[in-house]
Protein backbone atom coordinates (compact mmCIF):
# COMPACT_ATOMS: atom_id res chain seq x y z
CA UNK A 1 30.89 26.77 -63.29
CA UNK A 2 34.56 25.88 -61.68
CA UNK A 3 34.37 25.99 -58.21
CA UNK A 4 37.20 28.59 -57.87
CA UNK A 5 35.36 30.89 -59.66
CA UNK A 6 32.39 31.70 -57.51
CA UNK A 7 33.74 34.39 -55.62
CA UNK A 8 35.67 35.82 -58.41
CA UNK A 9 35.50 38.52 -60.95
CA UNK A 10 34.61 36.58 -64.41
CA UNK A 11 33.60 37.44 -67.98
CA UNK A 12 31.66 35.29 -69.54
CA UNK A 13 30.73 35.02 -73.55
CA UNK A 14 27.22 34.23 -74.88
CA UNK A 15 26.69 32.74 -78.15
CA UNK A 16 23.78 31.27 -79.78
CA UNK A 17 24.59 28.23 -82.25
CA UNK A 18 22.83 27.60 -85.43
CA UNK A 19 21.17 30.42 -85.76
CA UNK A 20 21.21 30.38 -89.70
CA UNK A 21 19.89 26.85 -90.24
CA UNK A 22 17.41 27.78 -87.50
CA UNK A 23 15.74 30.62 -89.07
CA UNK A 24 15.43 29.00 -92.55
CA UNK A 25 14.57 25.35 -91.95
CA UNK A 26 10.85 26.35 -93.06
CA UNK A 27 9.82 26.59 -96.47
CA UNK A 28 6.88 28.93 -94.61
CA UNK A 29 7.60 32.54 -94.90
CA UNK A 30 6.05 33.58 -91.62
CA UNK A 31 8.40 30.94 -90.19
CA UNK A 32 11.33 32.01 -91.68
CA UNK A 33 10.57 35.90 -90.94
CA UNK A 34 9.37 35.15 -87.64
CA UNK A 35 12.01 33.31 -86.49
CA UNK A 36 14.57 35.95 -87.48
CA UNK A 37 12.60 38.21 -85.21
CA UNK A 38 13.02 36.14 -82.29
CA UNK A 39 16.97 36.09 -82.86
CA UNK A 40 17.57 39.21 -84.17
CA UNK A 41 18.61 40.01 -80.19
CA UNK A 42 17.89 37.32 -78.05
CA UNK A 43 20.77 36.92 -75.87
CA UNK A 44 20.21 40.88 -75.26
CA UNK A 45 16.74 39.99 -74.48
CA UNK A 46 16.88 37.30 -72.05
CA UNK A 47 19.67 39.50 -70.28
CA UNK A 48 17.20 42.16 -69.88
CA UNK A 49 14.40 40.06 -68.67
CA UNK A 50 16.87 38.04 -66.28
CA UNK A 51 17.33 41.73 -64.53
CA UNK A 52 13.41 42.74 -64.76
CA UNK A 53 12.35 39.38 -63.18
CA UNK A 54 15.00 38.10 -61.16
CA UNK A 55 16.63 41.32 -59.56
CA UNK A 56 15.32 43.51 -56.57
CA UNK A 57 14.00 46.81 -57.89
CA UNK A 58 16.45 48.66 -55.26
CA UNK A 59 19.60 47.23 -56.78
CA UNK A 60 18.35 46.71 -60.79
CA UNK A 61 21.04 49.85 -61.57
CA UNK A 62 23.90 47.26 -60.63
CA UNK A 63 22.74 45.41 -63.30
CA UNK A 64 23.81 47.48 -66.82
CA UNK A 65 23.21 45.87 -69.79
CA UNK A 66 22.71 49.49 -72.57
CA UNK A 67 26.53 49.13 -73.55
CA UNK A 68 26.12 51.84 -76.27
CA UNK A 69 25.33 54.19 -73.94
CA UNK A 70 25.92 53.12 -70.11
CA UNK A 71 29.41 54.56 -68.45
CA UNK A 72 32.04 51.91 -70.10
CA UNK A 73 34.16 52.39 -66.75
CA UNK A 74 31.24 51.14 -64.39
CA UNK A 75 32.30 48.03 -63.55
CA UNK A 76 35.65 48.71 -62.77
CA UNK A 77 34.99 52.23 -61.15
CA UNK A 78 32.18 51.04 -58.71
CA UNK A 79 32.00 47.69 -56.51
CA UNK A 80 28.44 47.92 -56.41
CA UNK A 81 27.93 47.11 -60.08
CA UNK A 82 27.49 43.02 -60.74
CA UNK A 83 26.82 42.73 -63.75
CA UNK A 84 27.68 45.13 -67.05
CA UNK A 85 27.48 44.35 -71.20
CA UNK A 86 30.87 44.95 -72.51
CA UNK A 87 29.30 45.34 -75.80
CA UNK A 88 27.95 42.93 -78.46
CA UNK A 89 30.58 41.56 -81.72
CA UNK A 90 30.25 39.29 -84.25
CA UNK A 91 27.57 37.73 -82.86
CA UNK A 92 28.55 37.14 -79.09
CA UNK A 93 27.79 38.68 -76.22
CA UNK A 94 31.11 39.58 -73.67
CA UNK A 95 29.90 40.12 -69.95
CA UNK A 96 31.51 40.97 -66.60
CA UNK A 97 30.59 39.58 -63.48
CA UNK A 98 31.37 40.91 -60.42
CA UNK A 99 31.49 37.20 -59.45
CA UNK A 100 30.58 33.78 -60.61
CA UNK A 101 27.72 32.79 -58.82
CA UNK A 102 26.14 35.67 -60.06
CA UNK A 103 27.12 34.38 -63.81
CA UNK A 104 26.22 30.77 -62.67
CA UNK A 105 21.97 32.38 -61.88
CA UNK A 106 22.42 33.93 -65.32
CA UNK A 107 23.81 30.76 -67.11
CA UNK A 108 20.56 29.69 -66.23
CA UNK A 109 18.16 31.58 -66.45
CA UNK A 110 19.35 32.23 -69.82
CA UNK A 111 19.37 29.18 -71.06
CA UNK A 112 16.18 28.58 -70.37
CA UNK A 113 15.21 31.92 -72.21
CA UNK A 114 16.26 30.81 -75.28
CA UNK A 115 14.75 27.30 -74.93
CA UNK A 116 11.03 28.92 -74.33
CA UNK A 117 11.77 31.51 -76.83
CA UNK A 118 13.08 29.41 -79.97
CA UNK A 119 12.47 25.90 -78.64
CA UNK A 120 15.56 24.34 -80.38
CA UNK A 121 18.44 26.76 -80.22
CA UNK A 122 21.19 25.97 -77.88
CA UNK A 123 23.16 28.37 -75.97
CA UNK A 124 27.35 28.19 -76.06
CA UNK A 125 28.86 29.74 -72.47
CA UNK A 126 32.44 30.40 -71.30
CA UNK A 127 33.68 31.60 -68.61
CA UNK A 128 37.07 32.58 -67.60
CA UNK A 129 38.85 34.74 -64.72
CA UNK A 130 38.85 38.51 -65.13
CA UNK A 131 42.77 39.61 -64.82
CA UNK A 132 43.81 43.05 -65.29
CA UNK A 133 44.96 42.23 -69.26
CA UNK A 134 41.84 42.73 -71.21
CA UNK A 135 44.19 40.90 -73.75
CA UNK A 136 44.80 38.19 -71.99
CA UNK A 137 41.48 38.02 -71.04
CA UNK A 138 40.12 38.35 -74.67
CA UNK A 139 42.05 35.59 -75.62
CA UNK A 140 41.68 33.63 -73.35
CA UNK A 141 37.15 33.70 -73.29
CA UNK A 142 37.77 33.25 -77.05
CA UNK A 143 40.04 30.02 -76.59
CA UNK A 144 37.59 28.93 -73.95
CA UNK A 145 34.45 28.91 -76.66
CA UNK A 146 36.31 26.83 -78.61
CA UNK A 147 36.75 24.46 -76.34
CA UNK A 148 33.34 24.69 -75.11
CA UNK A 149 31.96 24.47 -78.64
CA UNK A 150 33.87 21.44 -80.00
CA UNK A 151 32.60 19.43 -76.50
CA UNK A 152 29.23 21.08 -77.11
CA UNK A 153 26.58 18.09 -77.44
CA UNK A 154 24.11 19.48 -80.44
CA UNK A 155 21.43 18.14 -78.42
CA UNK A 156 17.68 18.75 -79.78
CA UNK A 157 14.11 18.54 -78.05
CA UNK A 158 12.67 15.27 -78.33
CA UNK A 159 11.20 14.27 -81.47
CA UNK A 160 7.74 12.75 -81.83
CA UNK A 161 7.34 8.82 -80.35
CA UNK A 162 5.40 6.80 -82.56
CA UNK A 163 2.16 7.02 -81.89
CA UNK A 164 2.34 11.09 -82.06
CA UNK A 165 1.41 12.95 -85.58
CA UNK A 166 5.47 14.88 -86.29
CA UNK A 167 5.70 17.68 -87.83
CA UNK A 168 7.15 16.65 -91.88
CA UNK A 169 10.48 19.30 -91.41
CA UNK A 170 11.53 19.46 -88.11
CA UNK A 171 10.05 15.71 -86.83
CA UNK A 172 8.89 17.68 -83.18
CA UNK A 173 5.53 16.44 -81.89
CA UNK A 174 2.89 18.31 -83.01
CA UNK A 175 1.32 20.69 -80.74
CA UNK A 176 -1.62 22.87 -81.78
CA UNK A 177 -3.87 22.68 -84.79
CA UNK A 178 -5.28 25.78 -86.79
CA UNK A 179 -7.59 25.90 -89.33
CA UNK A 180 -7.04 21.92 -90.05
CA UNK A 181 -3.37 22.54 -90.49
CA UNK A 182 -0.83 20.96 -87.82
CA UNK A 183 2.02 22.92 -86.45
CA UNK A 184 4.84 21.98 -83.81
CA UNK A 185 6.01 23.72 -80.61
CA UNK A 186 8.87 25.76 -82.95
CA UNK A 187 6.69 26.58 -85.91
CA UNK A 188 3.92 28.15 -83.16
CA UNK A 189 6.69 30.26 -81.94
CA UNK A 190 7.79 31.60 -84.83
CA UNK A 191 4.71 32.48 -86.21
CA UNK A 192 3.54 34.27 -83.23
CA UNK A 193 6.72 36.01 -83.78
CA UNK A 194 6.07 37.19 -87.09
CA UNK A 195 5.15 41.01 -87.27
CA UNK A 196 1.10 41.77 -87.51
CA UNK A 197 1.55 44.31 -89.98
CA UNK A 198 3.71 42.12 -92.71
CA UNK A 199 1.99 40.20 -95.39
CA UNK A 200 2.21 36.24 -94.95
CA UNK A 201 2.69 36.40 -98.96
CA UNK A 202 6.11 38.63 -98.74
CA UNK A 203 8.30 35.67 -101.20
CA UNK A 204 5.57 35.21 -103.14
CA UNK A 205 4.70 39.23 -103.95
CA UNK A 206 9.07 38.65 -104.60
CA UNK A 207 8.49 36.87 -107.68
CA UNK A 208 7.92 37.81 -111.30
CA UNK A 209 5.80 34.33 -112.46
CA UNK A 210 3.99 32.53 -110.57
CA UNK A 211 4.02 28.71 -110.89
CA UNK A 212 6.95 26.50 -111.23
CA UNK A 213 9.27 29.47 -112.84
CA UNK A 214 9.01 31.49 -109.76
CA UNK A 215 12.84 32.05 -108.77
CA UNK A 216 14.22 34.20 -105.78
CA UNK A 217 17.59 34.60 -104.46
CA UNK A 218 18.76 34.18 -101.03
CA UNK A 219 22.28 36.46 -100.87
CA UNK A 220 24.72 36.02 -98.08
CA UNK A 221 27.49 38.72 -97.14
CA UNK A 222 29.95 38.35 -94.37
CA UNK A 223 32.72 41.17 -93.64
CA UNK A 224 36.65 40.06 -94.66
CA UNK A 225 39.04 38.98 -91.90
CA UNK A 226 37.05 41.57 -89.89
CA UNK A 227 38.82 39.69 -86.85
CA UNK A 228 42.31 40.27 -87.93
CA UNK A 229 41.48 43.79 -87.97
CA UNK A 230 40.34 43.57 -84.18
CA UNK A 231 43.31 42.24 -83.47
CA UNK A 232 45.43 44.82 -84.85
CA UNK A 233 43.74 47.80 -83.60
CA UNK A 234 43.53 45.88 -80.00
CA UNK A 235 46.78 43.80 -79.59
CA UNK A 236 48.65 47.51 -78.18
CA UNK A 237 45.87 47.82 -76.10
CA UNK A 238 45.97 45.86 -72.79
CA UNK A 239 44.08 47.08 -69.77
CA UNK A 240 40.08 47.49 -69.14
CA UNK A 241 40.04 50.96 -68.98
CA UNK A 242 41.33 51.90 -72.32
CA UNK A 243 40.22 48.30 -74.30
CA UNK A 244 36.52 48.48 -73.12
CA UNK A 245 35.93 51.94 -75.14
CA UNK A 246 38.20 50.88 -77.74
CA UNK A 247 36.02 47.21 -78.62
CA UNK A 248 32.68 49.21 -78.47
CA UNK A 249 33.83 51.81 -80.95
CA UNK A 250 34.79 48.78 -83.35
CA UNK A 251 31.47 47.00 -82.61
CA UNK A 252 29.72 50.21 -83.21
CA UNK A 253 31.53 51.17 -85.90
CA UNK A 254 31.25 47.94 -87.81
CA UNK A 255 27.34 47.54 -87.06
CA UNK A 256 26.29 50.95 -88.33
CA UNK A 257 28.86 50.57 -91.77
CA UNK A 258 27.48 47.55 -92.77
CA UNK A 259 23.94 48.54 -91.98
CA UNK A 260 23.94 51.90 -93.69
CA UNK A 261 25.59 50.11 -96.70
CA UNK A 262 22.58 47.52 -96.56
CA UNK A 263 20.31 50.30 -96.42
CA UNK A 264 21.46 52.33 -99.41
CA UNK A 265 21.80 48.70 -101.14
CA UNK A 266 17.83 48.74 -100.34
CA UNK A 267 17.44 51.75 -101.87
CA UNK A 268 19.13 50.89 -104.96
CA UNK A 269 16.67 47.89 -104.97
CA UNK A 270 13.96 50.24 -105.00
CA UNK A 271 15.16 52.27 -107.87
CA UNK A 272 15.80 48.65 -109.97
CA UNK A 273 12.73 47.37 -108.94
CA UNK A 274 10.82 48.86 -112.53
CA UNK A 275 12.78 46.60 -114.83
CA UNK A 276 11.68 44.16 -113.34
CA UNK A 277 8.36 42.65 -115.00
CA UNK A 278 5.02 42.30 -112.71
CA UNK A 279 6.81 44.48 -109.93
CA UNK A 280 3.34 46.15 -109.45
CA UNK A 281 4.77 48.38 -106.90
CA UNK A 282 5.73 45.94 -104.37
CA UNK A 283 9.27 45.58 -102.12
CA UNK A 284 11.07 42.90 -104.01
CA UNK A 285 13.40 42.76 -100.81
CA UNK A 286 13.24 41.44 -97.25
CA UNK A 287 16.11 41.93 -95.10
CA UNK A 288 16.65 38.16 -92.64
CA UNK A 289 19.40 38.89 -90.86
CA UNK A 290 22.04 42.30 -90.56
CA UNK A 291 23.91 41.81 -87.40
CA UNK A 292 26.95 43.48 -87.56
CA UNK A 293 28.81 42.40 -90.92
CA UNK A 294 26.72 39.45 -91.08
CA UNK A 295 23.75 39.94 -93.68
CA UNK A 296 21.03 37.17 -95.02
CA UNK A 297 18.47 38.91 -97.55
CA UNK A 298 16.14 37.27 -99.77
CA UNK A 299 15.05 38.81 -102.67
CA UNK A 300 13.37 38.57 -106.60
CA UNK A 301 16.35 36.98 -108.72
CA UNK A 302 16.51 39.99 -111.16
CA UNK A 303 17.88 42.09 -108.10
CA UNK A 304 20.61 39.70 -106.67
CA UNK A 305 23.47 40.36 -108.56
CA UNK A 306 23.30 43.81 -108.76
CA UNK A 307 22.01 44.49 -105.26
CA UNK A 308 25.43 42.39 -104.08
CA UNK A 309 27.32 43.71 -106.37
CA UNK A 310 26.39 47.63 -105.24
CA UNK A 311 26.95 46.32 -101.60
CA UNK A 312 30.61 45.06 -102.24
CA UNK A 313 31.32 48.41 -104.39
CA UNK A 314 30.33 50.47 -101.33
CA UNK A 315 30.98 48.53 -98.35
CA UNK A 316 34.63 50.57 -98.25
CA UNK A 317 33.28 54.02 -99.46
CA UNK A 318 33.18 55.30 -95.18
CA UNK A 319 35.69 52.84 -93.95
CA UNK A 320 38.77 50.65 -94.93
CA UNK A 321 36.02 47.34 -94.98
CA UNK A 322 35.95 44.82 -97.88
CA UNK A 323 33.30 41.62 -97.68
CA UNK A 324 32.62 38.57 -99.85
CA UNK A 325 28.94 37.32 -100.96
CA UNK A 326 27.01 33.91 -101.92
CA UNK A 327 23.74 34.21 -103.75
CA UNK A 328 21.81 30.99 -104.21
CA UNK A 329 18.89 31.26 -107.03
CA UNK A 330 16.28 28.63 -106.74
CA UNK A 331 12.65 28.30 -107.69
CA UNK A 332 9.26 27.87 -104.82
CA UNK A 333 9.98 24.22 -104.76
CA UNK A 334 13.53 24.00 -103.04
CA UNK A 335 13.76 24.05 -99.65
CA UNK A 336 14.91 27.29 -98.23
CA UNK A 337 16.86 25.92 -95.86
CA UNK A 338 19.51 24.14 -98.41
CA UNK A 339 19.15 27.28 -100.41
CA UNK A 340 20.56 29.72 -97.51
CA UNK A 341 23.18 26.55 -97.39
CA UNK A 342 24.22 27.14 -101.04
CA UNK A 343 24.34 30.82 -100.49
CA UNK A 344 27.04 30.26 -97.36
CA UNK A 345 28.80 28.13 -99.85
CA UNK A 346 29.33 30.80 -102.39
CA UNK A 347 30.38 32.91 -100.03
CA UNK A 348 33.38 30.18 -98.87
CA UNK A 349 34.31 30.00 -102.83
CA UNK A 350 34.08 34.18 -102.88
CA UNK A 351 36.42 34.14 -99.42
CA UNK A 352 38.51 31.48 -100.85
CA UNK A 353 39.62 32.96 -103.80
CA UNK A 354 40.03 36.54 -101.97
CA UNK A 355 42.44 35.20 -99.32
CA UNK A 356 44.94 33.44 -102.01
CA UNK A 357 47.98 35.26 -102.15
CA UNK A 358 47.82 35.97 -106.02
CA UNK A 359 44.34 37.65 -105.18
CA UNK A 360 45.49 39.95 -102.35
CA UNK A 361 47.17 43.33 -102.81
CA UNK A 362 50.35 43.83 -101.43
CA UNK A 363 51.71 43.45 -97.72
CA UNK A 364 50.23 46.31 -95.54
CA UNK A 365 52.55 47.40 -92.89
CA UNK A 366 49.93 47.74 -90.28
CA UNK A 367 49.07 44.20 -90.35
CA UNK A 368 51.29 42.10 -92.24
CA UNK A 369 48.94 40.54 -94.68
CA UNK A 370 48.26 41.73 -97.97
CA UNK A 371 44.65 43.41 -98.52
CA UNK A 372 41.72 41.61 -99.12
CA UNK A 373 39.19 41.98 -101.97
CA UNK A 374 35.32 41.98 -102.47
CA UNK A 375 34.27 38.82 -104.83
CA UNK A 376 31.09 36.87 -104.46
CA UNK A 377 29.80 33.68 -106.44
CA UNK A 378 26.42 32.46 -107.05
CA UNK A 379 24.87 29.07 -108.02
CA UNK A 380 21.39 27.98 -109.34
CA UNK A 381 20.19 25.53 -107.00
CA UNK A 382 18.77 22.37 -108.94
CA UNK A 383 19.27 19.92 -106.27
CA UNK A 384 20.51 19.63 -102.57
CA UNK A 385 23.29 18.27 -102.81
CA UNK A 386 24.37 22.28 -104.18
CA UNK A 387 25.26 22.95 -100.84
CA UNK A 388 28.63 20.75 -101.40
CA UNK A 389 29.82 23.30 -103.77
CA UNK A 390 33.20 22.01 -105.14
CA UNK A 391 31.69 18.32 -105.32
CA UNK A 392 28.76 19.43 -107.24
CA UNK A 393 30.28 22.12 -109.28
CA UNK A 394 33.04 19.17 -110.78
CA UNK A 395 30.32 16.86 -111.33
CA UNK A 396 27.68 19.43 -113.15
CA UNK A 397 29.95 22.17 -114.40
CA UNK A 398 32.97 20.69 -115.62
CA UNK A 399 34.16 18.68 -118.83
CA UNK A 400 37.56 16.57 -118.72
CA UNK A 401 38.09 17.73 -114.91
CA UNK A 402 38.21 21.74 -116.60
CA UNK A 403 35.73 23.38 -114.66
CA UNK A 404 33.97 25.84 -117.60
CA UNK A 405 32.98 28.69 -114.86
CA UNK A 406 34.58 31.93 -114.22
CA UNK A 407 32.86 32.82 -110.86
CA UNK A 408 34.01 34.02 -108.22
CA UNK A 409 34.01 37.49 -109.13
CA UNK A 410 35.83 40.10 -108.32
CA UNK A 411 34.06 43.82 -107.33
CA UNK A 412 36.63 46.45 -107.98
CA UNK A 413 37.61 49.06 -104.73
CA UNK A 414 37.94 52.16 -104.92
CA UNK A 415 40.89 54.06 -106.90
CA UNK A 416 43.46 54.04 -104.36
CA UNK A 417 43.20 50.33 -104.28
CA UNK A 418 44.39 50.47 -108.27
CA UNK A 419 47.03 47.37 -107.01
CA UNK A 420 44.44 45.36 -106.37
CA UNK A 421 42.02 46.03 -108.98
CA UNK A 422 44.52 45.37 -111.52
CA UNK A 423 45.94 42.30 -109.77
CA UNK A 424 41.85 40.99 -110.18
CA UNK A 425 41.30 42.14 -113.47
CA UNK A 426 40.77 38.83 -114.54
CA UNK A 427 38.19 37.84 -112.41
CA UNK A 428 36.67 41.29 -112.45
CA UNK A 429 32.67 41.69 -112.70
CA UNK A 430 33.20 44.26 -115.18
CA UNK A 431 33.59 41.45 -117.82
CA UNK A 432 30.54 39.52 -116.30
CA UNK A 433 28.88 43.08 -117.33
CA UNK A 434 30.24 43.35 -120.62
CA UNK A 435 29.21 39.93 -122.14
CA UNK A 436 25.79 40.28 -119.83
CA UNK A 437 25.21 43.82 -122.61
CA UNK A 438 26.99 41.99 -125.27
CA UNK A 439 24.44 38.93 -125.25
CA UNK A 440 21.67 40.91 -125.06
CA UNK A 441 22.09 41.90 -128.96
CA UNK A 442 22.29 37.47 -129.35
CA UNK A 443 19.16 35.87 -130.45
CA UNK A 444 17.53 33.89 -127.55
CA UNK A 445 17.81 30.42 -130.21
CA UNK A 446 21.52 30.85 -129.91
CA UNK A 447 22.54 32.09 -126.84
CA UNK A 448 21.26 28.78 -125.81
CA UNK A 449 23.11 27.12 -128.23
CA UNK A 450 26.18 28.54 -127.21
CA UNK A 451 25.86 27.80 -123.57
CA UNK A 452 25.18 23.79 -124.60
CA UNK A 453 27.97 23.92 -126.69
CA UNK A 454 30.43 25.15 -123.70
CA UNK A 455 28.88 22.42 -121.78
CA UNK A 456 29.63 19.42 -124.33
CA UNK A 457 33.90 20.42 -124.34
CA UNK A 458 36.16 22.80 -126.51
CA UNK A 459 35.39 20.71 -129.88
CA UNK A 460 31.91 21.47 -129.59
CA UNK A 461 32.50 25.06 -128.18
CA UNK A 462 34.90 26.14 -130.93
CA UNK A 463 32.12 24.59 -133.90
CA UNK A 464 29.57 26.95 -132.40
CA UNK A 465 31.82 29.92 -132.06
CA UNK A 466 33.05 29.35 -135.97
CA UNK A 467 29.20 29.19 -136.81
CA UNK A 468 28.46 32.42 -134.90
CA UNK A 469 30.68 34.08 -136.44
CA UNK A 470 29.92 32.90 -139.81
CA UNK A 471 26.86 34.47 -139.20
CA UNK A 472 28.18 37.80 -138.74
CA UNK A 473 28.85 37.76 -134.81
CA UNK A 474 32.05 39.09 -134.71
CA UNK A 475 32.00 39.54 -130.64
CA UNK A 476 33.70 36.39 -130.06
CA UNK A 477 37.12 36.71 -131.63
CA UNK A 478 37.98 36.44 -127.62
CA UNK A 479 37.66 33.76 -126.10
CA UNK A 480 36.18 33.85 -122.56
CA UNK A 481 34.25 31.26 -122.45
CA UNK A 482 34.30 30.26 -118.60
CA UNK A 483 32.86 34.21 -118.40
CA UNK A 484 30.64 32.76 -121.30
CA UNK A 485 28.88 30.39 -119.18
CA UNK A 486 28.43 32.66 -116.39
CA UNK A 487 26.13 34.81 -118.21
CA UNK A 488 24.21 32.40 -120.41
CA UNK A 489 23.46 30.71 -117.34
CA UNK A 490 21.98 33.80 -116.25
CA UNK A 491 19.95 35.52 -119.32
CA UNK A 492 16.72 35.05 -118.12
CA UNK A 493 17.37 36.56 -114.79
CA UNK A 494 19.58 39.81 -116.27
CA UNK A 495 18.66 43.21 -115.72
CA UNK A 496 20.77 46.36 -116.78
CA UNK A 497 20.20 49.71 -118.72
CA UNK A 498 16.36 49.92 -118.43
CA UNK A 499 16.05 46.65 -120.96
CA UNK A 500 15.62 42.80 -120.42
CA UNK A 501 16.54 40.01 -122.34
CA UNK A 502 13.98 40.05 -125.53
CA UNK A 503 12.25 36.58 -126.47
């Protein structure tokens, strides 16, 4: 903390870094769900215990951290106050301090929270002067993080000296042995963590066979240029009084769309969940992470597309909100911690291809830019190196340079987004859909011979296209190929209509 600041007004911004990479570095599910327990509201949670253990009972009401539902004019109505949440976006915590040795204790102590509670995690602070120009301000705690962040060491607990038995993941000392199997000071936490009344068998109740064939998807969905639209609504908006209320009506606003849309995307799961073989009743679902319009799921393959897919369609049904989505399939031997990497890859190729011009609708007045679409992508993950997308895709998925892959794909809005939908048509899931029904008629032998042949170049592609339709299958008077591919890839993992791919 600058010296100047100590007797001045401050607000300070919280953020926890690598929370993602944190919560799936185990292949264990009782890890993985455990540790999104512990994160799920940390920063929130060492705030609160910082004011139950470190402030006088007499003066704890000075200290307001329920920013849904405290007074939002508190601190700037009332001296008295020290400390108040300005509410909770995208992640990061924004506090005011009534001065900054008071932010300096909780600095601290929070730190420290987070290192007892996750063991690894690392805690990102800035601090700036409080003016009277929430704008100013905003900008100015946001430019500060930056700074902070790119100067951040990515320091890490000690790992295990050489005469201590390491933990094969993380390479922490072990610490505590159960039942003959050895577990580190990070694993212990997160498995404490993990809720009593979940089974420690949740992925594996996911799948549909057992064995090496056992696939699941991890899907990734993150909210389009949700801070331009901040901006906008903010930028005419300048002092405390009005821009406090305004940000926690966005915040709110944003965290209950994208969680109702997650939770009606659950329920859809449900009602696909009887096409898919050996369901026997169970949730093929588990939620990781849905922080504002930031959402990690895991769930059986068969439900990944179309669970995304229904997200994306919805997502704008309540509000003017578009997002972009990553699924990563990948069988019980990958690690699920380059498989939530592959997802967040995806969803850079989905965002990619949204934000090019020829992709966006035209220039809205309001903010200048022309609108952006829902696509997502999705890759079968065969080895790590997945996670470098482009690299991997041009090495495994591409003959003579020509990539043979339609994906991204583009989820249609609603009708009075026509413009856009027609401007996507192209890359529209629709098709995906169409060939998905069309192959379904296509005998397993040569589905799979088709899907070689795209792989080998056009020569080879256009000999098994003339054979197919020697044979009477007329479908393919169209090229599409790249779409093709897409599907083929996908046959064994394609539900739709009640019916699966037949044998």
């Amino acid at each position: 903390m600058k010296p100047e600041l100590q007797e001045k007004a401050v607000l300070a911004m919280y953020d926890v870094r690598g929370i993602q990479s944190y919560i799936f570095k185990s292949n264990a599910a009782k890890e993985i769900i455990g540790a999104s327990v512990i994160v799920a509201n940390v920063i929130m949670d060492g705030l609160n215990t910082y004011v139950s253990k470190q402030i006088a009972e007499a003066v704890k009401e000075n200290y307001m951290t329920d920013w849904e539902n405290d007074n939002e004019h508190a601190f700037l109505e009332n001296r008295e106050i020290q400390m108040q949440v300005l509410f909770i976006g995208g992640g990061n915590a924004y506090v005011l301090f009534r001065n900054g040795a008071e932010c300096e204790k909780v600095n601290r102590f929070l730190a420290k929270y987070i290192m007892e509670q996750t063991y690894s995690l690392n805690l990102a602070v800035a601090v700036v002067e409080k003016t009277d120009s929430y704008n100013f301000d905003y900008e100015a705690i946001n430019k500060e993080m930056r700074r902070v962040k790119a100067n951040m060491p990515s320091s890490q607990p000690i790992g295990a000296m050489p005469f201590m038995e390491a933990d094969p993941i993380t390479g922490y000392p072990i610490t505590k042995v159960e039942k003959g199997k050895y577990f580190c000071t990070e694993a212990v936490l997160k498995r404490n963590a993990f809720p009593k009344q979940e089974s420690e068998k949740v992925f594996d109740n996911m799948v549909t066979e057992k064995g090496d064939n056992s696939t699941l998807a991890v899907c990734h969905i993150d909210g389009n240029s949700m801070g331009d639209s901040i901006r906008h609504i903010m930028q005419k908006i300048n002092g405390y009084e009005n821009a406090v209320p305004a940000m926690r009506n966005i915040s709110k606003e944003i965290a209950d769309t994208f969680r109702n849309n997650f939770d009606k995307m659950a329920k859809y799961m449900d009602e696909l969940t009887p096409q898919v073989k050996m369901a026997d009743g169970k949730k093929l679902y588990r939620e990781i992470i849905v922080a504002g319009d930031d959402i990690t799921f895991v769930c059986n393959a068969k439900l990944a597309v179309p669970a995304v897919r229904y997200f994306l369609e919805h997502i704008g049904d309540e509000k003017d909100y578009s997002a972009c989505g990553g699924i990563a399939f990948f069988n019980s031997h990958f690690p699920f911690s380059d498989a939530y990497k592959v997802a967040e890859a995806c969803c850079v190729s989905a965002k990619t291809r949204a934000k090019e011009e020829s992709h966006r609708g035209k220039v809205e007045e309001n903010t200048g830019k022309g609108k952006i679409g829902n696509f997502f992508d999705f890759q079968f993950c065969t080895n790590i190196s997945a996670a470098h997308l482009e690299a991997y895709r041009e090495k495994h998925y591409a003959v003579n340079g020509q990539l043979f892959l339609a994906r991204p794909y583009y989820v249609p809005l609603r009708e009075d987004r026509a413009e856009l939908n027609i401007r996507n048509r192209e890359f529209s899931v629709e098709k995906f859909t169409e060939w998905s029904e069309v192959f379904q008629s296509l005998p397993r032998n040569k589905a799979k011979l088709l899907r070689n042949a795209i792989s080998k170049g056009e020569n080879s592609r256009q000999e098994t296209v003339t054979f197919l339709k020697s044979r009477g299958y007329t479908q393919f008077e169209k090229e599409e190929y790249a779409v093709w591919y897409d599907v083929l890839e996908m046959m064994d993992l394609y539900i739709g209509e009640g019916k699966e791919h037949e044998n």
